[in-house]
N, C-alpha and C. Protein backbone atom coordinates (compact mmCIF):
# COMPACT_ATOMS: atom_id res chain seq x y z
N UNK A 1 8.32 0.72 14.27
CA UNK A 1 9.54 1.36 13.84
C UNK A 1 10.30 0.50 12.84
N UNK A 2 10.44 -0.25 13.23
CA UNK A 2 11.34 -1.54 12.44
C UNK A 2 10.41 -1.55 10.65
N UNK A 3 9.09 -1.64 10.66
CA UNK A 3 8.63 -1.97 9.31
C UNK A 3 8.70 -0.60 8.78
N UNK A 4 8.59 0.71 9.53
CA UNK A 4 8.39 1.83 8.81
C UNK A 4 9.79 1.79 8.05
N UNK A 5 10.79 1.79 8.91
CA UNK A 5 12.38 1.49 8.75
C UNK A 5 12.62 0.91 7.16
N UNK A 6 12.30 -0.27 7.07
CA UNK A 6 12.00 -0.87 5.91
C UNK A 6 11.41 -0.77 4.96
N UNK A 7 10.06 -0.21 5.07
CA UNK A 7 9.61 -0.03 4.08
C UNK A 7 9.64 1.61 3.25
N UNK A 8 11.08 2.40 4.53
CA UNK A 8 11.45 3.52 3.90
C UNK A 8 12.82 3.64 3.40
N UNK A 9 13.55 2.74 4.02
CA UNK A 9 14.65 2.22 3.98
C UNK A 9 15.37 1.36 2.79
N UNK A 10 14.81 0.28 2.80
CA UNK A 10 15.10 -0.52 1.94
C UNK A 10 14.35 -0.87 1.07
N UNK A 11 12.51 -0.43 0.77
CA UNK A 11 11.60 -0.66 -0.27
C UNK A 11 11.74 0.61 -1.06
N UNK A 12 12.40 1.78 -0.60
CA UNK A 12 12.38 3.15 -1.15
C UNK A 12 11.10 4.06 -1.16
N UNK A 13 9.95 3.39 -0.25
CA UNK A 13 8.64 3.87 -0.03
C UNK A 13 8.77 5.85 1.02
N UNK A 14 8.38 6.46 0.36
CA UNK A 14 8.67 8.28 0.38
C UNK A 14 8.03 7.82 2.37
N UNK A 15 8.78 8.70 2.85
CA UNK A 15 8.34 9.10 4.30
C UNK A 15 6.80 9.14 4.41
N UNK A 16 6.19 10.27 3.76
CA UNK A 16 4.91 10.62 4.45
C UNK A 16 3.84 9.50 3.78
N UNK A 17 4.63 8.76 2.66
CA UNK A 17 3.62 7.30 2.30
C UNK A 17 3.74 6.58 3.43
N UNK A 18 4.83 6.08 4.04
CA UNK A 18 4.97 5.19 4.88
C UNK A 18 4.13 5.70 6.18
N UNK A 19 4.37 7.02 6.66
CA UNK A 19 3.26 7.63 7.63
C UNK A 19 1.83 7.03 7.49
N UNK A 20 1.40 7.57 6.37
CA UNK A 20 -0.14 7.40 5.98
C UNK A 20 -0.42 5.66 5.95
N UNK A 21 0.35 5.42 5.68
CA UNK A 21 0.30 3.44 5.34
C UNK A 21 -0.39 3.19 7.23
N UNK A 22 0.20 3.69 7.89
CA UNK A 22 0.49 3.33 9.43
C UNK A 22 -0.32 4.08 10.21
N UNK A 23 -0.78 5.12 9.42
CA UNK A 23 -1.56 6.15 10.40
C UNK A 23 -1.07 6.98 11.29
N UNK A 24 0.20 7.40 11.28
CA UNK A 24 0.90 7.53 12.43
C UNK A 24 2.61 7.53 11.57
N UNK A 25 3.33 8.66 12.31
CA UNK A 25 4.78 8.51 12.50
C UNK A 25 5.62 7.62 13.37
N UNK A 26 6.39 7.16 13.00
CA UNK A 26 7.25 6.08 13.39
C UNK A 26 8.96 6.36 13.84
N UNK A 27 9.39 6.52 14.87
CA UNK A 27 10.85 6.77 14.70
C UNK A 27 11.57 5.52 13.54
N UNK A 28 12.47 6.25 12.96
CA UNK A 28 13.02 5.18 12.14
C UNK A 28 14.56 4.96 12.59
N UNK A 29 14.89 3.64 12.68
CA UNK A 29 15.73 2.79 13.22
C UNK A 29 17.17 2.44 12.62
N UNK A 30 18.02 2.67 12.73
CA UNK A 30 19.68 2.89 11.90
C UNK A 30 19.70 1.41 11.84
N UNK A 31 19.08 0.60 11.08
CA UNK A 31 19.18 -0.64 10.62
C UNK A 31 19.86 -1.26 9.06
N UNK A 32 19.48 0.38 8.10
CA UNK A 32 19.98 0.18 7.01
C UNK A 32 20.87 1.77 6.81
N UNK A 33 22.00 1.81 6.45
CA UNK A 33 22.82 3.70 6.50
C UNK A 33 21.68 4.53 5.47
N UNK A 34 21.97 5.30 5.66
CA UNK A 34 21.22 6.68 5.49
C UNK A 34 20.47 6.64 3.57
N UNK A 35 21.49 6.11 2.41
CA UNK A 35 21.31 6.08 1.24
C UNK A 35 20.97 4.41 1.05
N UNK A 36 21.10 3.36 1.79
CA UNK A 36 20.58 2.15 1.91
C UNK A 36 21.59 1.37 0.85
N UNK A 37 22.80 1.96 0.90
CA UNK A 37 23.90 1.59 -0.14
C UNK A 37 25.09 1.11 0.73
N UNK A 38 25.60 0.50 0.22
CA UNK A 38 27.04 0.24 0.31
C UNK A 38 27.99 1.01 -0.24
N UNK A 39 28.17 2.63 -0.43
CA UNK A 39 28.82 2.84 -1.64
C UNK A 39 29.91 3.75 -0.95
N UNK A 40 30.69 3.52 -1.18
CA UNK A 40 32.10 4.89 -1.16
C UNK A 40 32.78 4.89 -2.39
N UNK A 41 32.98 6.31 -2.53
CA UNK A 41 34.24 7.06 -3.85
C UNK A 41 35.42 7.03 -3.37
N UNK A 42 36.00 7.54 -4.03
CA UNK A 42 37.73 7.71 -3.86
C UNK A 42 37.98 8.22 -5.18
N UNK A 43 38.06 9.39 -5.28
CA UNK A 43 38.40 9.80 -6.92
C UNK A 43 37.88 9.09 -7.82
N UNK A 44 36.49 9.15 -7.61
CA UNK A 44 35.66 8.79 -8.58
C UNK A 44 35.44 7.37 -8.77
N UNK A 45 36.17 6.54 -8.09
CA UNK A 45 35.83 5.36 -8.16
C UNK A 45 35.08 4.28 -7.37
N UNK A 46 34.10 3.90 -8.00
CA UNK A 46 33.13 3.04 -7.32
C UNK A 46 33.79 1.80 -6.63
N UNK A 47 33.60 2.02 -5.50
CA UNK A 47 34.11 0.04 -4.19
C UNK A 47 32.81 -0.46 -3.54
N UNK A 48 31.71 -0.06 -4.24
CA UNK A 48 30.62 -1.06 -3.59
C UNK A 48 29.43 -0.94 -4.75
N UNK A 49 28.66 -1.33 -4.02
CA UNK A 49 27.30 -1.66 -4.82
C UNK A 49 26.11 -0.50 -4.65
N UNK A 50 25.23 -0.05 -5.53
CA UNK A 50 24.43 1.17 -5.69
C UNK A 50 23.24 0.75 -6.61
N UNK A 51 22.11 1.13 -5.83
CA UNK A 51 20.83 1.25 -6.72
C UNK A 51 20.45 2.64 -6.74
N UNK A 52 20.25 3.33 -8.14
CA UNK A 52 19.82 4.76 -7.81
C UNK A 52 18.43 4.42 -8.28
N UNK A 53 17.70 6.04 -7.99
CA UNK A 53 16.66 5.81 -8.10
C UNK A 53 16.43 6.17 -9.51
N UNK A 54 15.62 5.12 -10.12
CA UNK A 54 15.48 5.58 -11.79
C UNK A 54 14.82 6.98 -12.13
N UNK A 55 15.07 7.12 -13.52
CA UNK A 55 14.83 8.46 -13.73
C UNK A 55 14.41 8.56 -15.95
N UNK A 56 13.15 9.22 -15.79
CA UNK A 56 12.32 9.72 -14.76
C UNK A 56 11.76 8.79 -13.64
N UNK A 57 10.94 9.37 -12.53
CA UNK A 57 10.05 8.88 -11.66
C UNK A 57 8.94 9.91 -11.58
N UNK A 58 7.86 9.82 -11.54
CA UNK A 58 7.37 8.87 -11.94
C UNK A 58 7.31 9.20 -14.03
N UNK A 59 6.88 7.98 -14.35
CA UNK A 59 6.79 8.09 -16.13
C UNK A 59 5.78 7.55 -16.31
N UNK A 60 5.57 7.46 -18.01
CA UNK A 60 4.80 6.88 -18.54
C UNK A 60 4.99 5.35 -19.12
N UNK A 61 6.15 5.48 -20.29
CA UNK A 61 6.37 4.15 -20.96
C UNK A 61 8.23 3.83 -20.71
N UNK A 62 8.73 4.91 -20.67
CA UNK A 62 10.38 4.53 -20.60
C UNK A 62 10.93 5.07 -19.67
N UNK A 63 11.84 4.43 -18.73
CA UNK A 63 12.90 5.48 -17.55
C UNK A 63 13.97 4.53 -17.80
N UNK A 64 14.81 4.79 -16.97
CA UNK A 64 16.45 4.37 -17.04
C UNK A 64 16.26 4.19 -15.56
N UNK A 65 16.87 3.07 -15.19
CA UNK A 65 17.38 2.26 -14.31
C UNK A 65 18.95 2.36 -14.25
N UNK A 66 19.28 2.84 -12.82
CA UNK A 66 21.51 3.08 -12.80
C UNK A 66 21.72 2.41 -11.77
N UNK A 67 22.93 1.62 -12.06
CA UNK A 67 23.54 1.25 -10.66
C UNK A 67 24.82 1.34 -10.85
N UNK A 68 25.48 0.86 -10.02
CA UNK A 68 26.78 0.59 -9.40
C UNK A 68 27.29 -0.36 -9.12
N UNK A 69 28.17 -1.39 -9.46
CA UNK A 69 29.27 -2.38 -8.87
C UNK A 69 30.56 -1.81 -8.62
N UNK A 70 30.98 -2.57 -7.98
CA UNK A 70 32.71 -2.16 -7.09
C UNK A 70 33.39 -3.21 -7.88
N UNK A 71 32.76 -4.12 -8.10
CA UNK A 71 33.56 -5.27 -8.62
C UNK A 71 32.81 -6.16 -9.67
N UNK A 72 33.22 -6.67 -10.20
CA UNK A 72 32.45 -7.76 -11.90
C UNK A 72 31.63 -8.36 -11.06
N UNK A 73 30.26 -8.67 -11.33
CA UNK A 73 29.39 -9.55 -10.51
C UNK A 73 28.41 -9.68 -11.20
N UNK A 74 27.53 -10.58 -11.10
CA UNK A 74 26.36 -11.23 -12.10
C UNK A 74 25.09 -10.65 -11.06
N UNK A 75 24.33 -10.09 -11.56
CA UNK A 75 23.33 -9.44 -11.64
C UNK A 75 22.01 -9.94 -12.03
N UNK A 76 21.34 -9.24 -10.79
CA UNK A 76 19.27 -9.98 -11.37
C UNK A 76 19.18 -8.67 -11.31
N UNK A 77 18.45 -8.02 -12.05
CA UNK A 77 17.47 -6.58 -11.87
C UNK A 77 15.91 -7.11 -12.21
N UNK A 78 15.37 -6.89 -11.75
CA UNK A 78 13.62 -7.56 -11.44
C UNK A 78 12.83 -6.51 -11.43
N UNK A 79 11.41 -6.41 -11.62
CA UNK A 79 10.19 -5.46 -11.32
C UNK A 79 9.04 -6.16 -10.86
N UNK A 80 9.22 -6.14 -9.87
CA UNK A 80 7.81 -6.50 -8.99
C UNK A 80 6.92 -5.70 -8.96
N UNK A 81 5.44 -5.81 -9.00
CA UNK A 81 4.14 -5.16 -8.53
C UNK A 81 4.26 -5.02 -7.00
N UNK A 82 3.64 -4.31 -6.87
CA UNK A 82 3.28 -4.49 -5.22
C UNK A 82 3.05 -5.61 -4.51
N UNK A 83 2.46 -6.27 -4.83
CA UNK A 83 1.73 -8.11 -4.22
C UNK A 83 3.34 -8.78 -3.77
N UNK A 84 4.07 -8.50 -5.06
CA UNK A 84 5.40 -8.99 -4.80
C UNK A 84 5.73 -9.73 -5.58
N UNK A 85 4.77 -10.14 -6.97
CA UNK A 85 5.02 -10.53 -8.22
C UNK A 85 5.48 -10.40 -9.03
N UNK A 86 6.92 -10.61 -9.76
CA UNK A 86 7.77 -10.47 -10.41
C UNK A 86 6.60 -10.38 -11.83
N UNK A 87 7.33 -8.85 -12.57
CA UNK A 87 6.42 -8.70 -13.91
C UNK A 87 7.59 -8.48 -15.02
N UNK A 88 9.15 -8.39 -14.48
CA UNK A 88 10.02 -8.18 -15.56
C UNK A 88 10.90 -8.72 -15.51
N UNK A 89 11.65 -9.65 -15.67
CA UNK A 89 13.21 -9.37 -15.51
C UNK A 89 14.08 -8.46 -16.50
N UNK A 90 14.93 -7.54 -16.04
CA UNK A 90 14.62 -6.37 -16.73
C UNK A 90 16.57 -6.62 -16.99
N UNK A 91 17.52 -6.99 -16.32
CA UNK A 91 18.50 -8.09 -17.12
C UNK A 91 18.86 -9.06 -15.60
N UNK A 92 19.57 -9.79 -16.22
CA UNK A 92 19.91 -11.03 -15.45
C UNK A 92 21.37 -11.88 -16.08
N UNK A 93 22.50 -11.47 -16.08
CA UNK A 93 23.83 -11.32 -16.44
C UNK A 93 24.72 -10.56 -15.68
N UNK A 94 26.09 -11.21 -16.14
CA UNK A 94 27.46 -10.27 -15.74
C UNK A 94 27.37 -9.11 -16.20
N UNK A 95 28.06 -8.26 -15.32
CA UNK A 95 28.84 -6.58 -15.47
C UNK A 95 29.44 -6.71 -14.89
N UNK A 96 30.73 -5.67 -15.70
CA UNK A 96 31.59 -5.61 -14.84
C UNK A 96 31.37 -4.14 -13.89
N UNK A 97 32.52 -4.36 -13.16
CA UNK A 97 32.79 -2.99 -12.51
C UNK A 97 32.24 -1.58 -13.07
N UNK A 98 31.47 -0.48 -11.85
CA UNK A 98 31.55 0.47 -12.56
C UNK A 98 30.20 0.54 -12.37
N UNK A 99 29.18 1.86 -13.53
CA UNK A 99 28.43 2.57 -13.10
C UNK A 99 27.46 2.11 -14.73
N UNK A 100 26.52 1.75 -14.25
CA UNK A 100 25.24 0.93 -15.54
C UNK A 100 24.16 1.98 -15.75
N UNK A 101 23.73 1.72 -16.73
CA UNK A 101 22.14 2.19 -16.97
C UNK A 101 21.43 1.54 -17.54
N UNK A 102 20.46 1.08 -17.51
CA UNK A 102 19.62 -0.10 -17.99
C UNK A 102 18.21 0.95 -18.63
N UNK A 103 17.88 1.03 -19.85
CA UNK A 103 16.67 1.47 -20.15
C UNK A 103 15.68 0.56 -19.74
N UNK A 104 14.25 1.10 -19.35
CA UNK A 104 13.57 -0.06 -19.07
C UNK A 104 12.23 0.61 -19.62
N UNK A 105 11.16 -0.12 -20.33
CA UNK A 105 10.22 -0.16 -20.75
C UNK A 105 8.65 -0.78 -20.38
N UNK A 106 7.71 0.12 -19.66
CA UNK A 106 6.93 0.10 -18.87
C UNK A 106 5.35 -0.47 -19.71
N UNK A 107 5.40 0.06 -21.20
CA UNK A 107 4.81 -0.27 -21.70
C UNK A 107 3.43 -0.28 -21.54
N UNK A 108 3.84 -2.34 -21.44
CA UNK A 108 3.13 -3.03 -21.10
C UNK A 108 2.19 -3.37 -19.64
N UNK A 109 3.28 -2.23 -18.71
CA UNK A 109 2.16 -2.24 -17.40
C UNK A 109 1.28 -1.43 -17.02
N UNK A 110 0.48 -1.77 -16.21
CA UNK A 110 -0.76 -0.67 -15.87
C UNK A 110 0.01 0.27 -15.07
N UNK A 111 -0.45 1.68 -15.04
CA UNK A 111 -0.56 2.44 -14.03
C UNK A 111 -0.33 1.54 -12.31
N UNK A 112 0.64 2.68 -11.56
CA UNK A 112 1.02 2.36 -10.28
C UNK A 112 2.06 1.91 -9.90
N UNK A 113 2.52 1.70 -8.89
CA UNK A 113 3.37 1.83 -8.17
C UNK A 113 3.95 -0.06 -7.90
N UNK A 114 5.45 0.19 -8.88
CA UNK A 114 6.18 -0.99 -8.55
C UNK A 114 7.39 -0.72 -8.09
N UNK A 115 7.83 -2.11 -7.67
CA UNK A 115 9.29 -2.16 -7.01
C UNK A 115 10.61 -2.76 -8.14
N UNK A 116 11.58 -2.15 -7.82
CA UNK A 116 12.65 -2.55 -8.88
C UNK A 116 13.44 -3.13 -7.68
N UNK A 117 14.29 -4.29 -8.22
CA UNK A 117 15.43 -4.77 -7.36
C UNK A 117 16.37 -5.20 -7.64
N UNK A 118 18.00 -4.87 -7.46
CA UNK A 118 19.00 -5.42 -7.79
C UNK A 118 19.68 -6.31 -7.01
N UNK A 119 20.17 -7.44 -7.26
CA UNK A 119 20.23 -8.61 -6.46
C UNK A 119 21.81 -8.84 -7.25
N UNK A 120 23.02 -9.12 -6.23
CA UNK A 120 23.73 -9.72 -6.58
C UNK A 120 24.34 -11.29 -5.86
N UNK A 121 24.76 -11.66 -5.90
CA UNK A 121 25.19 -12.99 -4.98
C UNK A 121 25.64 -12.78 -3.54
N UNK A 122 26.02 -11.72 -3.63
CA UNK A 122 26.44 -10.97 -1.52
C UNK A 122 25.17 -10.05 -1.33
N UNK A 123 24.38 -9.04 -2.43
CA UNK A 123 23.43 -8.03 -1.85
C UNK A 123 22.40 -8.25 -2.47
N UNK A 124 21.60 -7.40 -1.88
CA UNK A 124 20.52 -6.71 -3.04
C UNK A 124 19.42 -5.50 -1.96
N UNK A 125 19.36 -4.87 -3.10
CA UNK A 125 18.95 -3.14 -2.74
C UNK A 125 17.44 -3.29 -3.69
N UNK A 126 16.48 -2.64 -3.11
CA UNK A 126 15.02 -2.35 -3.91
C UNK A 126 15.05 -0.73 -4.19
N UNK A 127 14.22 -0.50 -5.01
CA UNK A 127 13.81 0.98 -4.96
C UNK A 127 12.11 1.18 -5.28
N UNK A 128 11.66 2.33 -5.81
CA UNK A 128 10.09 2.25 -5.50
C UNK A 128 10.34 3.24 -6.93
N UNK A 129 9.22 2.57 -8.31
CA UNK A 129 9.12 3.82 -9.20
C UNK A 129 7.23 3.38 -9.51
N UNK A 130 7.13 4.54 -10.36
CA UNK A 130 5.46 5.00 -10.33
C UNK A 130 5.30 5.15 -11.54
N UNK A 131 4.85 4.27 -12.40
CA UNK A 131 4.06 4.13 -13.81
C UNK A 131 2.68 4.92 -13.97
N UNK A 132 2.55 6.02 -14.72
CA UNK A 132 1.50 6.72 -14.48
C UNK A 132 1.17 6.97 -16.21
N UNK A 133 -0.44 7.25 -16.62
CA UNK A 133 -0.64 7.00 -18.06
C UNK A 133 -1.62 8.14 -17.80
């Protein structure tokens, strides 16, 4: 329960992948809230931190990467392969407050399934996108 949890939770890996990974359904465990965010509005205004899921998913060579800060904070956004090998840093700088989009360019990678991650100095949130040619 705990890894299905996680690796549906917080890797952004789709339910019935995580099933098939395991062979088997898993109850999943209120370890991370429901969107795996920190985020509340208030008339539109962002007070926490947000990884959405990029878009398109899956693509070929270009998608957009969005997030969210509540507050100015310095930022890693990364692309790992599966293994867990960092293949991008995709930025690594301040933003301020507020709601980002980062174009990101796939290019150069093969076909399949990587992880994106936003890391700030208090969090960091993953998501799951699919490079397909």
């Amino acid at each position: 329960s705990i890894y299905a949890t996680v690796l549906e939770s917080w890797l952004g890996v789709g339910a019935v992948a995580v099933d098939d990974i395991f062979g088997q359904s898993f109850e999943r465990l209120d370890l991370v809230n429901g969107s795996g965010t920190g985020v509340s509005t208030e008339a539109g205004a962002v007070t926490a931190f947000d990884l959405h899921q990029n878009y398109p998913n899956p693509f070929a060579n270009q998608t957009t990467i969005r997030f969210s800060l509540g507050a100015s904070e310095d930022v890693n956004l990364t692309v790992y392969d599966v293994s867990g090998k960092a293949v991008e840093v995709v930025a690594n700088q301040a933003f301020a407050s507020g709601e980002h989009a980062i174009p990101f360019d796939a290019s150069n990678l093969a076909s399949g399934v990587y992880i994106y991650q936003l890391k700030t100095p208090t969090q960091s949130f993953s998501r799951q996108m699919t490079v397909v040619r």
